[in-house]
N, C-alpha and C. Protein backbone atom coordinates (compact mmCIF):
# COMPACT_ATOMS: atom_id res chain seq x y z
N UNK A 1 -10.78 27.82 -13.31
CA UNK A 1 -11.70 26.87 -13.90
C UNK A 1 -11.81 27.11 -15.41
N UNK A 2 -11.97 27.99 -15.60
CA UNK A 2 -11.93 28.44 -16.77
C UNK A 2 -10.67 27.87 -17.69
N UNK A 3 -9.71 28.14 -17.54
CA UNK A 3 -8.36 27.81 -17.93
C UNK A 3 -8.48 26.24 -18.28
N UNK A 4 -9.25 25.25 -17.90
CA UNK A 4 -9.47 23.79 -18.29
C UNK A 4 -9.78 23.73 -19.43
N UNK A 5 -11.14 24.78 -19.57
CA UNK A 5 -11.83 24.71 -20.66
C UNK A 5 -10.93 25.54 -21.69
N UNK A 6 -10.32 26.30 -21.55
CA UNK A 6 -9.48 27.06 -22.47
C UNK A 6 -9.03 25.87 -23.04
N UNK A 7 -7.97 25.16 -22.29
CA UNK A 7 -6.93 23.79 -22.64
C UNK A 7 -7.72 23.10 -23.42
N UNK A 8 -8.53 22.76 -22.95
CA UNK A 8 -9.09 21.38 -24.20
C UNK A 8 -9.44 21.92 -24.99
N UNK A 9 -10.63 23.27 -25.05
CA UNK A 9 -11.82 23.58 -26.83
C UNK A 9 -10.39 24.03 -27.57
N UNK A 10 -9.23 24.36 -26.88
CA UNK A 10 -8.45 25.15 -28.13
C UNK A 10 -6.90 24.52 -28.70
N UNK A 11 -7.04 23.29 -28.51
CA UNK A 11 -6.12 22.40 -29.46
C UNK A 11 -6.64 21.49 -30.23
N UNK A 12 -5.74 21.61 -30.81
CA UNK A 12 -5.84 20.62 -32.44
C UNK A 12 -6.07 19.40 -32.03
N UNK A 13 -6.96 18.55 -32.42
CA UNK A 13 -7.45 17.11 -32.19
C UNK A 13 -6.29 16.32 -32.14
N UNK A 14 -6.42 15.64 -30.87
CA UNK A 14 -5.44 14.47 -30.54
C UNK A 14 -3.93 15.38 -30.03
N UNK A 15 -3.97 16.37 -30.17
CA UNK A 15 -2.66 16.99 -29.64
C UNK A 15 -2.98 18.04 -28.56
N UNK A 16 -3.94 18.29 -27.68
CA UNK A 16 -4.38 19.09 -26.93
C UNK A 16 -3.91 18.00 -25.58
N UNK A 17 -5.31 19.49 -24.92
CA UNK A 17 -4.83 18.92 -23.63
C UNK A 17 -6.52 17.69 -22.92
N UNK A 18 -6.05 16.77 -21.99
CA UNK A 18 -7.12 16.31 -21.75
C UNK A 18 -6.98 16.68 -20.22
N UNK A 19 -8.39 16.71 -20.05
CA UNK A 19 -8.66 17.69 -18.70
C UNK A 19 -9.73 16.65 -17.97
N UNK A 20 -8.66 16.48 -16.59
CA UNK A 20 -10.01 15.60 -15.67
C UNK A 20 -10.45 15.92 -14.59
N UNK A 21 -11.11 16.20 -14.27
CA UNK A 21 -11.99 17.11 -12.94
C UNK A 21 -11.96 15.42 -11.44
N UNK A 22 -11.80 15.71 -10.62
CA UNK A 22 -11.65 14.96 -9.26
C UNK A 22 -12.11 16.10 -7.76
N UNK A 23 -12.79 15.39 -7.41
CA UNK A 23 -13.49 16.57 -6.08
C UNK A 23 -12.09 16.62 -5.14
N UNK A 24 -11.95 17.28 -4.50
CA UNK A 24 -11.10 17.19 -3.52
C UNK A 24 -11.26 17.76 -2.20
N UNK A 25 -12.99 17.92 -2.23
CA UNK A 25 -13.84 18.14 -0.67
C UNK A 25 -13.16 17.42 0.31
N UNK A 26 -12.70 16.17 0.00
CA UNK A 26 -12.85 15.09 0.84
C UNK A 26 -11.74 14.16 0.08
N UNK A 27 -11.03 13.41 1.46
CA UNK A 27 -10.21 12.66 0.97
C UNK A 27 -10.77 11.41 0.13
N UNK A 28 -12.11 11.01 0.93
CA UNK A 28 -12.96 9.62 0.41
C UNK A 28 -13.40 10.40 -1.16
N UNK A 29 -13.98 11.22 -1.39
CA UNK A 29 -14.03 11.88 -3.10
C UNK A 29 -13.02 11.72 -3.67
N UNK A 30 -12.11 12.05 -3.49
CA UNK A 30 -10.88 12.18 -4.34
C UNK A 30 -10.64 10.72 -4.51
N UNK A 31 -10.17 9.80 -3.64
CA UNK A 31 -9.88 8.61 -3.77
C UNK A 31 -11.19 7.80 -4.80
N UNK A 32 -12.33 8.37 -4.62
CA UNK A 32 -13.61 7.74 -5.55
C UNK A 32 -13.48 8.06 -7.09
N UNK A 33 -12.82 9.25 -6.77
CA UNK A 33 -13.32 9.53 -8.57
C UNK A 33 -11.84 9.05 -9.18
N UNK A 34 -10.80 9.01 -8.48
CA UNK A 34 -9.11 8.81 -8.91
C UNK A 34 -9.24 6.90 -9.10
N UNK A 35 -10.01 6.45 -8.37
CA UNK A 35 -10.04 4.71 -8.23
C UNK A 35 -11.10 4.45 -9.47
N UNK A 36 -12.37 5.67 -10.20
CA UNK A 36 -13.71 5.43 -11.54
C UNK A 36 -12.52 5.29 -12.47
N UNK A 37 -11.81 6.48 -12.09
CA UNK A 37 -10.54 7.03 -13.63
C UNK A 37 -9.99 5.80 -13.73
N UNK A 38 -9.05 5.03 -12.58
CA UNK A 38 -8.38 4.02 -13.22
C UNK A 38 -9.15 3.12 -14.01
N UNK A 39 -10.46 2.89 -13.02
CA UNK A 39 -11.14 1.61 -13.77
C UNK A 39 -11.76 2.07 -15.36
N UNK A 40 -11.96 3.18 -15.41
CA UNK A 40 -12.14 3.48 -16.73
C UNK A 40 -10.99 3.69 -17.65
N UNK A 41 -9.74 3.08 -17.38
CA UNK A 41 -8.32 3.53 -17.90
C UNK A 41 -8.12 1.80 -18.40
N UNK A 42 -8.77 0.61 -17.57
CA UNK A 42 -8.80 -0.02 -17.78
C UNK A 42 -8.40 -1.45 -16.52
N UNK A 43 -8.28 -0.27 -15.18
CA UNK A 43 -7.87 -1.39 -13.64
C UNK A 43 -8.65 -2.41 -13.72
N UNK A 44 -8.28 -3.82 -13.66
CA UNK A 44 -9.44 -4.70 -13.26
C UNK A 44 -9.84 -4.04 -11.75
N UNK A 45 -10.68 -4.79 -11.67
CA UNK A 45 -11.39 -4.49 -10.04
C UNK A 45 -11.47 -5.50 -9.29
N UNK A 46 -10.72 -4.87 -7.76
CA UNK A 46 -10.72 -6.13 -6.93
C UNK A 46 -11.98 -6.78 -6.27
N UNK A 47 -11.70 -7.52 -5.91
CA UNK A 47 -12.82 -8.04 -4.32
C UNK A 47 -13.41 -7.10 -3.81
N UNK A 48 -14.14 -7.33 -3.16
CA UNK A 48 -14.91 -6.14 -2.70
C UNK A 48 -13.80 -6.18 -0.94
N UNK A 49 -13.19 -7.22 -0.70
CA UNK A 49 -12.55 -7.21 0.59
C UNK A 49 -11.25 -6.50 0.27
N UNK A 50 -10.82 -5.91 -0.72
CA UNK A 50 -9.97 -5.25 -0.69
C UNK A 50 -9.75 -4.27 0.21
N UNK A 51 -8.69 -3.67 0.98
CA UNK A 51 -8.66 -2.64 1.88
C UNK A 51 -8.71 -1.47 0.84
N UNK A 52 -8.92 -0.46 1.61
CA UNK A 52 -9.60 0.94 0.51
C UNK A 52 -8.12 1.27 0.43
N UNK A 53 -6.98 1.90 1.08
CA UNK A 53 -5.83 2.00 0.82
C UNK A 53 -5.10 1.54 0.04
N UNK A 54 -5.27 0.28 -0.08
CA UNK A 54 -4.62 -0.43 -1.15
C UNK A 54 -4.97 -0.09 -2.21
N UNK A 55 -6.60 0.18 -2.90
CA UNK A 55 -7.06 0.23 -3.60
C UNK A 55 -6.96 1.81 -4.35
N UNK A 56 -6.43 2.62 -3.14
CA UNK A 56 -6.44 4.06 -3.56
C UNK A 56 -4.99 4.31 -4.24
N UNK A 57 -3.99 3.06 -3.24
CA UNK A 57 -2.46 3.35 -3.86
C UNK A 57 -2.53 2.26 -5.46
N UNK A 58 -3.44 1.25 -5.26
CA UNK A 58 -3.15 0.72 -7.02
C UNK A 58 -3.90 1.71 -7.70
N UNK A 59 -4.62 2.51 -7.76
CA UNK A 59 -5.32 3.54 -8.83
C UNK A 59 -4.38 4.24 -8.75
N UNK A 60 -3.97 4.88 -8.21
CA UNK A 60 -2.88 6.13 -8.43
C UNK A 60 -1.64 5.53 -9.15
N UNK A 61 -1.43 4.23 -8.79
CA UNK A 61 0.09 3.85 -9.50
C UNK A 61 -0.25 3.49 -10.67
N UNK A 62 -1.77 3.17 -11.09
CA UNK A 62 -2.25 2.78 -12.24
C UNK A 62 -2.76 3.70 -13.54
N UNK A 63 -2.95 5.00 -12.82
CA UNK A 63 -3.53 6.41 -13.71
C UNK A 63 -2.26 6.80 -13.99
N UNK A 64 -1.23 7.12 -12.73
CA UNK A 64 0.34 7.85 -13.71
C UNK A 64 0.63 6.61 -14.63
N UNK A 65 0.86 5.46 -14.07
CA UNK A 65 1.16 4.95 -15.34
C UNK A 65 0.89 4.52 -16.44
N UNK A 66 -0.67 4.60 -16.80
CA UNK A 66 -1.17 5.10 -18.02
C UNK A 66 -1.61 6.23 -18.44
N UNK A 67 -1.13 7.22 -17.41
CA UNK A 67 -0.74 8.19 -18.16
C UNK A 67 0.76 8.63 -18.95
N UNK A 68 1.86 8.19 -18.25
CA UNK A 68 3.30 7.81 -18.99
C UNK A 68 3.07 7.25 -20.23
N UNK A 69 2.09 5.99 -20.39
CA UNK A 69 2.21 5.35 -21.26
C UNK A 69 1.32 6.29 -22.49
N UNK A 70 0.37 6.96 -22.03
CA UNK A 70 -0.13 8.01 -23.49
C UNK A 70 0.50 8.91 -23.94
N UNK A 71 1.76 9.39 -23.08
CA UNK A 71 2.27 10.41 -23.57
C UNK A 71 2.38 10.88 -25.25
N UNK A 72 3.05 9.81 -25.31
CA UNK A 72 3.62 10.25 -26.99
C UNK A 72 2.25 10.30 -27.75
N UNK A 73 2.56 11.37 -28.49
CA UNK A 73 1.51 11.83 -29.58
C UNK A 73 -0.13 11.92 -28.98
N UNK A 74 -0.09 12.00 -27.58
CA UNK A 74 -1.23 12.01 -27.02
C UNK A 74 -1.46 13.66 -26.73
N UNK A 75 -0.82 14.56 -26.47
CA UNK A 75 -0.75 15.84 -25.87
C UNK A 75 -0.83 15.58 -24.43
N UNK A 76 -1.34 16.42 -23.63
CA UNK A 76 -1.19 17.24 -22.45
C UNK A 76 -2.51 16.55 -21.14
N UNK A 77 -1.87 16.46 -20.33
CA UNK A 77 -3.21 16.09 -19.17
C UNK A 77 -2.99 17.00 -18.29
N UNK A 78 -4.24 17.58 -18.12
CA UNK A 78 -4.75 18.90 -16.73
C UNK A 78 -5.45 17.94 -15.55
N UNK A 79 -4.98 17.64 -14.83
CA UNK A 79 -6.20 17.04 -13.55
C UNK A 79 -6.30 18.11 -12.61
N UNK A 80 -7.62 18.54 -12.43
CA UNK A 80 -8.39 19.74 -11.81
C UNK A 80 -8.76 18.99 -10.25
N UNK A 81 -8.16 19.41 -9.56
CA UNK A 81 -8.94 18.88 -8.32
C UNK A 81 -9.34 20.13 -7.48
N UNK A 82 -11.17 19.65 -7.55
CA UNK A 82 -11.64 21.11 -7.25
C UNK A 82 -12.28 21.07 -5.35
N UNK A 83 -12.14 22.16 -5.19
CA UNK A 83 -12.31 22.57 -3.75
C UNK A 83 -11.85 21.81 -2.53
N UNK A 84 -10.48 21.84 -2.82
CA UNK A 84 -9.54 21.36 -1.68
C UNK A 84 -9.96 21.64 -0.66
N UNK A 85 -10.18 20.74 0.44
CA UNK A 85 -9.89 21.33 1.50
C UNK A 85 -9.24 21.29 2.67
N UNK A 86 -8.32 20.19 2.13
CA UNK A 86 -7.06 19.89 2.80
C UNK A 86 -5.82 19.14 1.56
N UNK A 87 -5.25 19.87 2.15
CA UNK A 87 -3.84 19.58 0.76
C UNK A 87 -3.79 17.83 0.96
N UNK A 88 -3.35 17.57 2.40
CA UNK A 88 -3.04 16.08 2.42
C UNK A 88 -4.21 14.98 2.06
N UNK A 89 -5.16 15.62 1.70
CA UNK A 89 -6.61 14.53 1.22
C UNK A 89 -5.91 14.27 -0.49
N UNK A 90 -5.53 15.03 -0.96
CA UNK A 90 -4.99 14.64 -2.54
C UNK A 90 -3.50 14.49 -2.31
N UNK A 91 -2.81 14.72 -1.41
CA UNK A 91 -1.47 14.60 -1.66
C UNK A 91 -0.87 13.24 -2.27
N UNK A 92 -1.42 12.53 -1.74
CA UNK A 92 -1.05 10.42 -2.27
C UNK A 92 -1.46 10.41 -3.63
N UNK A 93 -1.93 11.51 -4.25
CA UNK A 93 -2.88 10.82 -5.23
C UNK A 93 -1.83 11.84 -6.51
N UNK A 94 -0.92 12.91 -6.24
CA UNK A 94 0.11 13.82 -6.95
C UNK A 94 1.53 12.96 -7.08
N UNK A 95 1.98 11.36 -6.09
CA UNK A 95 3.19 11.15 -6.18
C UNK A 95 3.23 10.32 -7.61
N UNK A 96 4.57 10.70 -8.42
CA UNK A 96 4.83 10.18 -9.77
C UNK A 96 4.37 10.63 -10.68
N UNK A 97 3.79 11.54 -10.55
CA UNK A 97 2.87 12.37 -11.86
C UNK A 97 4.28 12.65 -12.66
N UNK A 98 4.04 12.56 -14.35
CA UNK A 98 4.81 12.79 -15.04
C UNK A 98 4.89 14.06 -15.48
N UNK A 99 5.85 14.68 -16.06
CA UNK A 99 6.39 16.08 -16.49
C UNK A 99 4.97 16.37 -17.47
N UNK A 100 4.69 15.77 -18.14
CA UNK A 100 3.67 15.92 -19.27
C UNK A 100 1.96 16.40 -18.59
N UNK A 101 1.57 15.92 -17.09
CA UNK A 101 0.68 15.96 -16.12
C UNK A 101 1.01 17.07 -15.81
N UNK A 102 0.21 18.65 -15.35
CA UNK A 102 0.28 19.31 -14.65
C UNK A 102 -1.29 19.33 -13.94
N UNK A 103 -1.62 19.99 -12.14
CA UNK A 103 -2.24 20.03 -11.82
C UNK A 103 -2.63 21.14 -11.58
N UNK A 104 -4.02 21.20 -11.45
CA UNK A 104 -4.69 22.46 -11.15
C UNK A 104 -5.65 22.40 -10.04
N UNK A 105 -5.46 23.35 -8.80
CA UNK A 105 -5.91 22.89 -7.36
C UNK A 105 -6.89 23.86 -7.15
N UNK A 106 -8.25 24.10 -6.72
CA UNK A 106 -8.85 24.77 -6.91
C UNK A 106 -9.15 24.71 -5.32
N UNK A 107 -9.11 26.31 -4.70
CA UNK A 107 -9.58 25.86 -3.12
C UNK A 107 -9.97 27.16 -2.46
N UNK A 108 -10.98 27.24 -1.51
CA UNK A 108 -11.43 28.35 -0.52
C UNK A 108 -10.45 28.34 0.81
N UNK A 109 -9.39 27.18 0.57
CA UNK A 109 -8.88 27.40 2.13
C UNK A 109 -7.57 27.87 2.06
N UNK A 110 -7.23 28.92 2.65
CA UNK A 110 -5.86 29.60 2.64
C UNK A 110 -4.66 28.51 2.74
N UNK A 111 -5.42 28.09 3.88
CA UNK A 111 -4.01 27.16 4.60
C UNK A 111 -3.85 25.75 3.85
N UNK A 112 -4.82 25.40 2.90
CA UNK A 112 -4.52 24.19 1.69
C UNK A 112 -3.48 24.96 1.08
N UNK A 113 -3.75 26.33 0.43
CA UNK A 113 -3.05 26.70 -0.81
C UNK A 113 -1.04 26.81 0.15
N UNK A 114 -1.63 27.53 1.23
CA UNK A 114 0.12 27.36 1.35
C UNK A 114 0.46 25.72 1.85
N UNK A 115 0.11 25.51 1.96
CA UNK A 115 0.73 23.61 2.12
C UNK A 115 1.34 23.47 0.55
N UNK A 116 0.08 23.97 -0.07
CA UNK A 116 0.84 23.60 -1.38
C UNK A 116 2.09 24.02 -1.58
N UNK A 117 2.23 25.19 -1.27
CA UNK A 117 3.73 25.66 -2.27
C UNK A 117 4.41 25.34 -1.45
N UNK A 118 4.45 24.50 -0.22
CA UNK A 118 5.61 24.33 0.86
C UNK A 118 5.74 22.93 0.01
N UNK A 119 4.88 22.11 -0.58
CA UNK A 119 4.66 20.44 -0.68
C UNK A 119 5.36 20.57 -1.90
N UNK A 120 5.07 21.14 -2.99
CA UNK A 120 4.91 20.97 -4.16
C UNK A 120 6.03 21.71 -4.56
């Protein structure tokens, strides 16, 4: 956790890193705060009859790809997803992440962390 805050207070303005925190208690959290990010990235917002799936796969295809698109001269993105507690509740939400994106998984459960290094 610490290491977030390292990343951002200690680069040079506009060339650091930007750091975004997402719960990852729960698959419905993760999908909530990953679907605020897009709309604050700039997603219009559907119907309210939208299926939630749909809505979880256009935020995700909509955050990597404005995140691709900040790359240049933007620096570095950390997305923190804290207290996993199942790898596959965030897994949909890691496909396409760009080279420039690294993640940071924060978790009490053994058996999240090895999913990870089998997944990832």
């Amino acid at each position: 956790v610490e290491c977030s805050y390292v990343l951002r207070d200690n680069q040079p303005a506009g060339q650091g890193w930007t750091v975004r925190w997402i719960r990852g208690s729960s698959a419905s959290l993760a999908a909530f705060d990953y679907i605020n990010w897009a709309y604050e990235l700039g997603l219009p917002r559907q119907e309210k009859t939208a299926q939630a799936l749909d809505e979880i796969d256009r935020a995700a295809r909509f955050v990597n790809n404005s995140l691709s698109r900040q790359q240049e001269g933007r620096g570095r993105v950390l997305i923190v997803f804290d207290n996993v507690e199942h790898f596959t509740d965030i897994e949909p939400l890691l496909l396409d992440l760009q080279p420039h994106v690294q993640v940071l998984l924060t978790t009490r459960n053994n058996e999240a962390l090895l999913q990870t290094y089998n997944v990832l």
